[in-house]
Structure formats: C-alpha cells, structure tokens
N, C-alpha and C. Protein backbone atom coordinates (compact mmCIF):
# COMPACT_ATOMS: atom_id res chain seq x y z
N UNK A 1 139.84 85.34 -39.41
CA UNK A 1 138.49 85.27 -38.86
C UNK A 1 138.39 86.27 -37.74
N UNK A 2 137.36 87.62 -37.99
CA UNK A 2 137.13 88.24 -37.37
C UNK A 2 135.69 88.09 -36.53
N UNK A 3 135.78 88.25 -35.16
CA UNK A 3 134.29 87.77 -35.03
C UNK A 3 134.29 89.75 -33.89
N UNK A 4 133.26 89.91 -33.78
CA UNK A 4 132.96 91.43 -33.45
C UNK A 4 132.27 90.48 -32.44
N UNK A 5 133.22 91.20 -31.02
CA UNK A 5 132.31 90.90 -29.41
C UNK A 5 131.51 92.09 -29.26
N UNK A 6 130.45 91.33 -28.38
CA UNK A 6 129.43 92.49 -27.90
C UNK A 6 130.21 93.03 -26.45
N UNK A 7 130.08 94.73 -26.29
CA UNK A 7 130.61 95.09 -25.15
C UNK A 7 129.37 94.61 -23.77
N UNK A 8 128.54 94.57 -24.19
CA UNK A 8 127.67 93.78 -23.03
C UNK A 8 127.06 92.99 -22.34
N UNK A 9 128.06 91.96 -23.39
CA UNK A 9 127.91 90.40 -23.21
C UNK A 9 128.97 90.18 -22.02
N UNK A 10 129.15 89.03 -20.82
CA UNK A 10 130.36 88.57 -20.04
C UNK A 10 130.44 87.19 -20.92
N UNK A 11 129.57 86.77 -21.30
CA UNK A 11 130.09 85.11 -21.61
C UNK A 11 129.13 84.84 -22.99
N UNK A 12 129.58 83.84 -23.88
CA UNK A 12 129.06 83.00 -24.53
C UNK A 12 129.19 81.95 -24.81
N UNK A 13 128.26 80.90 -25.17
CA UNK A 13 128.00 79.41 -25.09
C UNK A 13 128.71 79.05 -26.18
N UNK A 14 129.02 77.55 -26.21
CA UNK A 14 129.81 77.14 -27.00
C UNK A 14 128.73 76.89 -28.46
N UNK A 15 127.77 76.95 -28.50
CA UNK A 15 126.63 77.47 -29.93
C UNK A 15 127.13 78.22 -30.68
N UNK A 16 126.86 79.86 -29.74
CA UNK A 16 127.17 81.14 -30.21
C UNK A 16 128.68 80.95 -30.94
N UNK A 17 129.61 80.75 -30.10
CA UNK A 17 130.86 80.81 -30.67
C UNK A 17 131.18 79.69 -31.56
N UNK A 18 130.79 78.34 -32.06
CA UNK A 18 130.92 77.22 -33.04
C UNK A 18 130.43 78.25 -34.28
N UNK A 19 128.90 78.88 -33.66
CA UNK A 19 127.92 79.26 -35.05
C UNK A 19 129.14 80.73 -35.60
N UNK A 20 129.55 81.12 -35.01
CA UNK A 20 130.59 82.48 -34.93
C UNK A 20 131.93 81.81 -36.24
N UNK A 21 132.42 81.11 -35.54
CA UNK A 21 133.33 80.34 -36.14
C UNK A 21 132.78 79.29 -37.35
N UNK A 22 131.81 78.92 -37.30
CA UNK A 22 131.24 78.36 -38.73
C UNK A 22 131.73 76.95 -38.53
N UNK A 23 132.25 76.68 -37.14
CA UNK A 23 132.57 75.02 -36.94
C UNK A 23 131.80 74.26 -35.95
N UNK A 24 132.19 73.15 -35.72
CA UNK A 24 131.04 72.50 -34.83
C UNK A 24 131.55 72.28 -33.54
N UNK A 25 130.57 72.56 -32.67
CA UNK A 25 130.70 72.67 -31.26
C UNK A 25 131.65 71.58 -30.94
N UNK A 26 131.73 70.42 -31.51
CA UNK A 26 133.35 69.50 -30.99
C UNK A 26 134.13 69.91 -31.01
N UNK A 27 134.40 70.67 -32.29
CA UNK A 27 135.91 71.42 -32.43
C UNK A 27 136.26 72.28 -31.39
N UNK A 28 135.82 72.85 -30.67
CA UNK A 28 135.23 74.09 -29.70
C UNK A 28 135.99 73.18 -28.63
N UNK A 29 135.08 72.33 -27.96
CA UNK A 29 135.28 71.05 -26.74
C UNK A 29 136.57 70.77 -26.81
N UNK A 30 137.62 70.13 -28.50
CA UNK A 30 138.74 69.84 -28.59
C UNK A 30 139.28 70.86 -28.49
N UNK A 31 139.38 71.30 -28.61
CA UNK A 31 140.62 72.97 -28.55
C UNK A 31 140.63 73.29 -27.15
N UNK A 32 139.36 73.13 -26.28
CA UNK A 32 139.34 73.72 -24.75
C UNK A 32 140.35 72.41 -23.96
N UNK A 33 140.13 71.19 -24.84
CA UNK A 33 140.64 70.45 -23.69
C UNK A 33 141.98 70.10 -24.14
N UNK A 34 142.37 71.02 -25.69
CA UNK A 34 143.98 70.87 -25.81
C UNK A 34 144.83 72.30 -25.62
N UNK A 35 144.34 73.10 -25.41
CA UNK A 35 145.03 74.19 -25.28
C UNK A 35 144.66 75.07 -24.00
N UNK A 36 145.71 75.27 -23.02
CA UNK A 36 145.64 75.34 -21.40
C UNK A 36 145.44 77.06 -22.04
N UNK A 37 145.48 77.97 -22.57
CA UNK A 37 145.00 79.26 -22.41
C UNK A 37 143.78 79.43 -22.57
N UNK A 38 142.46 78.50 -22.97
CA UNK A 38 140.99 78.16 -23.05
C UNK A 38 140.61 78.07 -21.85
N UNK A 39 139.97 78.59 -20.54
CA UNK A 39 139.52 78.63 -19.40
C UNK A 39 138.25 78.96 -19.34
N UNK A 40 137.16 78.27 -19.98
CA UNK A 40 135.58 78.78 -19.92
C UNK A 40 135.38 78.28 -18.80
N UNK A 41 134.31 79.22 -18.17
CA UNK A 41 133.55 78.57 -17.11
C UNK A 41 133.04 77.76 -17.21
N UNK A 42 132.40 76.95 -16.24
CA UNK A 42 131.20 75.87 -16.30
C UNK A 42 129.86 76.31 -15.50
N UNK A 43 128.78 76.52 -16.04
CA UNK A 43 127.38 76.94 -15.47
C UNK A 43 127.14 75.70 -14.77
N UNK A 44 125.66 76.29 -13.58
CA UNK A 44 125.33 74.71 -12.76
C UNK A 44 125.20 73.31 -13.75
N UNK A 45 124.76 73.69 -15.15
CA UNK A 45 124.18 72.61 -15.88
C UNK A 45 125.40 71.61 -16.34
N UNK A 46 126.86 72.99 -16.17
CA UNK A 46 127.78 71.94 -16.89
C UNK A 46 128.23 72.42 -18.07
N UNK A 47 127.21 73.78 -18.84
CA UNK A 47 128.09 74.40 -20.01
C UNK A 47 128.70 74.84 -19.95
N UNK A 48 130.14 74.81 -21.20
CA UNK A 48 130.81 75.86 -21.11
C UNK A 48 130.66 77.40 -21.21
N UNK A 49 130.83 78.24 -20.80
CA UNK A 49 131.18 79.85 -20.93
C UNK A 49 131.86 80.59 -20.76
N UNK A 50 132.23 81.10 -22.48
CA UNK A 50 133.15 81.66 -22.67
C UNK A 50 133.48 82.96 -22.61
N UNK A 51 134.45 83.61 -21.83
CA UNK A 51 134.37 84.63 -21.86
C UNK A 51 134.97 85.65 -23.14
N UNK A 52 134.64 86.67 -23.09
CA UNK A 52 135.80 87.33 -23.94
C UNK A 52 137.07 87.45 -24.79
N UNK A 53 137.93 87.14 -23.30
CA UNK A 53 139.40 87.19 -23.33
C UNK A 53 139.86 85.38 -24.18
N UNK A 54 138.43 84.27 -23.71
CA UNK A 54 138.55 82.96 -24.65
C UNK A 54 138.42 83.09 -26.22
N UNK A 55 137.21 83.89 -26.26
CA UNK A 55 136.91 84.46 -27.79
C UNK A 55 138.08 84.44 -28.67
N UNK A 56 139.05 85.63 -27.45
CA UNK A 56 140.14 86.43 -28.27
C UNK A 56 141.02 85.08 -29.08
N UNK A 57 141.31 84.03 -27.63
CA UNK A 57 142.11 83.21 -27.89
C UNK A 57 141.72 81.77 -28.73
N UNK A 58 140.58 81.82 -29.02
CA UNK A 58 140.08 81.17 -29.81
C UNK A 58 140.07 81.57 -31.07
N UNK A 59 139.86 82.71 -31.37
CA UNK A 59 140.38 83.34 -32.61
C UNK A 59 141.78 83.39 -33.13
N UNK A 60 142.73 83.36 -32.18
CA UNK A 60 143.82 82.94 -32.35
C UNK A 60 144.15 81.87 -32.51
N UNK A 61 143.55 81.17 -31.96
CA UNK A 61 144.05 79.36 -32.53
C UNK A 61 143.08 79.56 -33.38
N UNK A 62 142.01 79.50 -34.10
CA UNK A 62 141.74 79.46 -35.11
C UNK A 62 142.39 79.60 -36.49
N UNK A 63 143.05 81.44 -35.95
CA UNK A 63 144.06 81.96 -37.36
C UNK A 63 145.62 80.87 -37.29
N UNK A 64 145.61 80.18 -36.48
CA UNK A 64 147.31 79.47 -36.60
C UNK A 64 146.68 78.27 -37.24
N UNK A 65 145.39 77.65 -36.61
CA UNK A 65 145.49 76.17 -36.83
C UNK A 65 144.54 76.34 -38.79
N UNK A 66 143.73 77.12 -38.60
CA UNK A 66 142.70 76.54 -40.04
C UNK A 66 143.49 77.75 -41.04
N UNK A 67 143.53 79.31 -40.53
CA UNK A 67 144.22 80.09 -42.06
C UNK A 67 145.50 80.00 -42.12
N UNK A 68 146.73 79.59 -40.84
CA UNK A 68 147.90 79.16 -41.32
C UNK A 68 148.44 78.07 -41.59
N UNK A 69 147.45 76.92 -41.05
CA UNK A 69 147.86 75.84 -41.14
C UNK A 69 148.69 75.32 -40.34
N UNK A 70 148.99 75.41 -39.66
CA UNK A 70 149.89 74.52 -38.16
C UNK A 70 149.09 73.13 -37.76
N UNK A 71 149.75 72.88 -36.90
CA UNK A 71 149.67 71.60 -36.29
C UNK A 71 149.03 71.93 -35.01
N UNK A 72 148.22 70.96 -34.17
CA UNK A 72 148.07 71.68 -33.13
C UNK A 72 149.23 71.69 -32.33
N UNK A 73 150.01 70.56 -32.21
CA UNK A 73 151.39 70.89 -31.51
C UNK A 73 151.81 72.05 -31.62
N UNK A 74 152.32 72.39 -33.25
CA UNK A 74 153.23 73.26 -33.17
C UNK A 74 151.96 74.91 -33.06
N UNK A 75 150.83 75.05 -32.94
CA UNK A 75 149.94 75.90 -32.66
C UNK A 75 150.26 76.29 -31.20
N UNK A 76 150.30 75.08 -30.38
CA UNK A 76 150.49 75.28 -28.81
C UNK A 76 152.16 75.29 -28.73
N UNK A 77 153.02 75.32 -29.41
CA UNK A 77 154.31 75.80 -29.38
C UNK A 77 154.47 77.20 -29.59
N UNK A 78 154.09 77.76 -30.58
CA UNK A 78 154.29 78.71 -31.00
C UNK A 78 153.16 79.75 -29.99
N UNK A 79 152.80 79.40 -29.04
CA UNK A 79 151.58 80.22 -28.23
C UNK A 79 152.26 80.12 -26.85
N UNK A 80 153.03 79.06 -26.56
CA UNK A 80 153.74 79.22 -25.52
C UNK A 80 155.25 79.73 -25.35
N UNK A 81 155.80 79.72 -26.89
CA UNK A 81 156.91 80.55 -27.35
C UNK A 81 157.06 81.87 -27.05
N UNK A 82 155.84 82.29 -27.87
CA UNK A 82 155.82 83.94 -28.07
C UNK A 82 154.38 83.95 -28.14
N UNK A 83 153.46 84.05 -26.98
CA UNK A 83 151.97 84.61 -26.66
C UNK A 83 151.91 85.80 -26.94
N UNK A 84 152.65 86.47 -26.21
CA UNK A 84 152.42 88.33 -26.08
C UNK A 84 152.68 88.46 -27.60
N UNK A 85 153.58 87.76 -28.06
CA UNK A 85 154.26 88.85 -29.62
C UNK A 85 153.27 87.91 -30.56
N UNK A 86 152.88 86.87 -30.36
CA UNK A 86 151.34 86.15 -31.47
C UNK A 86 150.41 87.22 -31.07
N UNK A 87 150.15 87.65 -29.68
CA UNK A 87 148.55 88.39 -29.70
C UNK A 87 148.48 89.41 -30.03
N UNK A 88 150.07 90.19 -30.12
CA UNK A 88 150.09 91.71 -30.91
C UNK A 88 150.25 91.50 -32.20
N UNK A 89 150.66 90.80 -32.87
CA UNK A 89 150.49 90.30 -34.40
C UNK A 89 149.11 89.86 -34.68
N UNK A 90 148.57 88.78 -33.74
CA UNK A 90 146.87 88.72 -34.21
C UNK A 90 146.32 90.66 -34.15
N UNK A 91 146.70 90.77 -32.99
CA UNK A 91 145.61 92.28 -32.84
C UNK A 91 145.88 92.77 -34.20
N UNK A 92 147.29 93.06 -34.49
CA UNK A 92 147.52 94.33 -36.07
C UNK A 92 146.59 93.45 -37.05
N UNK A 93 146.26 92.57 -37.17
CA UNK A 93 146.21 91.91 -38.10
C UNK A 93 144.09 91.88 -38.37
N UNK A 94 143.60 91.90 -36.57
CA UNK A 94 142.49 92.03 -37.01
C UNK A 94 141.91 93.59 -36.81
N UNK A 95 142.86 94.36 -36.51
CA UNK A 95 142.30 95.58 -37.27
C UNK A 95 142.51 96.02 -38.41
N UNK A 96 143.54 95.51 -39.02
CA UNK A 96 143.68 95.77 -40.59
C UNK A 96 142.09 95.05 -41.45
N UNK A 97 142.29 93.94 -40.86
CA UNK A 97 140.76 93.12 -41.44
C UNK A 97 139.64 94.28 -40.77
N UNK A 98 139.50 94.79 -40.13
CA UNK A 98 138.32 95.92 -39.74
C UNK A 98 138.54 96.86 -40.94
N UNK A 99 139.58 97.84 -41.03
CA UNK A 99 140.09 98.45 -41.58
C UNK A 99 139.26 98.33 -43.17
N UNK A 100 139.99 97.15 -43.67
CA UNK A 100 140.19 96.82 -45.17
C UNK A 100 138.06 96.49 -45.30
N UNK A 101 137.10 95.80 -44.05
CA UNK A 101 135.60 96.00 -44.69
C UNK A 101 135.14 97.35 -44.67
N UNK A 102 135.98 98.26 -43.97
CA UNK A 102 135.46 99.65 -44.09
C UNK A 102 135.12 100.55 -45.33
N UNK A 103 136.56 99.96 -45.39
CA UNK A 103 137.05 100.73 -46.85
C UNK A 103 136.21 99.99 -48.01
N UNK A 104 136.39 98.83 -47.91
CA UNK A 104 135.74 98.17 -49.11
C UNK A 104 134.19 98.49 -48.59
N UNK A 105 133.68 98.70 -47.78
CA UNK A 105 132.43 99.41 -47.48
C UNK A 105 131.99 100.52 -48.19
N UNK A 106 132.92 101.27 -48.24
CA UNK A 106 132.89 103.10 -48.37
C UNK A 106 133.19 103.19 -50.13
N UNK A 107 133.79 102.25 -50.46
CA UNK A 107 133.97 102.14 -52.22
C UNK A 107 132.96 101.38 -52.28
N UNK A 108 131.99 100.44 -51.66
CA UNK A 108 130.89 100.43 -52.27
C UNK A 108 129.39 101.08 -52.45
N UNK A 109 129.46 102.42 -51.36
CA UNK A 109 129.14 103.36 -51.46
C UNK A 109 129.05 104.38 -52.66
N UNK A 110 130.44 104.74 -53.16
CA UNK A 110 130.70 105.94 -53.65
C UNK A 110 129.94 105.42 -55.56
C-alpha cells in the first residue's frame, strides 16, 4: 500500500488517512494507541493529526500487519528489532511499487 503524500500538506486527519488506507478510522485509533512510533498531534477539538513521518509509519504497519500478515505483537517486535533496516526495506519496496505503475503506465500507452 502505496499512498502518495502531498509536499504541502503538514498534517492529516484520521478521515483522510482511514479513506487513504481503505480502513476505518478505529483501526487508525487502534494502531495509534498500540504502537509507540504513531505520535499524531491533537488539535484544540481533540483530533488526531497526522503528520507525514506517521503516514510513513502507518504504511508500514499496514505492509507487516494486513500484506504480511503478522501479529500485532510480533509487528511491534519486528519494528523495535530492526526499524531502520524495516524502513529501508519498506522504502525499496515502495519505490519499486512507483516504479512497476509507471511502467505498467507507459505499456499502456504504447
């Protein structure tokens, strides 16, 4: 799951990012309040907002917990194991997924 951030956005609501992710804003709430690398702000009203760098890591628990299938335990094991070497494996992984709609872009072109 690739989601394309805007460079001129600082934050988005937990809407934007459920509707992004195609899940429901609980799932969103559970993941913030089980996994300590989730740090959204809170606006005066009390929403969450997410920044960026949450996006990233939400996309990452996404790809461990729903396309690899983990546990959330072992999701938050394997993130506190090896973070740096999961987020350079997520990164190769979602530019290859950039990569591969390009291409399949450009052959549906020709």
């Amino acid at each position: 799951m690739y989601i394309e951030l805007s460079k001129d956005k600082r934050y988005y609501s937990i809407g934007e990012i459920a509707k992004a992710f195609d899940v429901n804003a609980s799932l969103i709430r559970f993941w913030d309040s089980e996994f300590d690398i989730l740090k959204p702000k809170k606006n005066a009203k009390g929403n969450r907002m997410f920044t960026p760098e949450d996006v990233t890591n939400l996309q990452l628990i996404y790809h461990l917990v729903k396309e690899r299938g983990f546990t959330l335990e072992g999701a938050k094991t394997h993130l506190k194991e090896g973070q740096k070497k999961t987020l350079d494996k997520f990164e190769i992984i979602r530019k290859l997924e950039t990569i591969r709609t390009q291409l399949t872009n450009i052959k549906n072109q020709l």
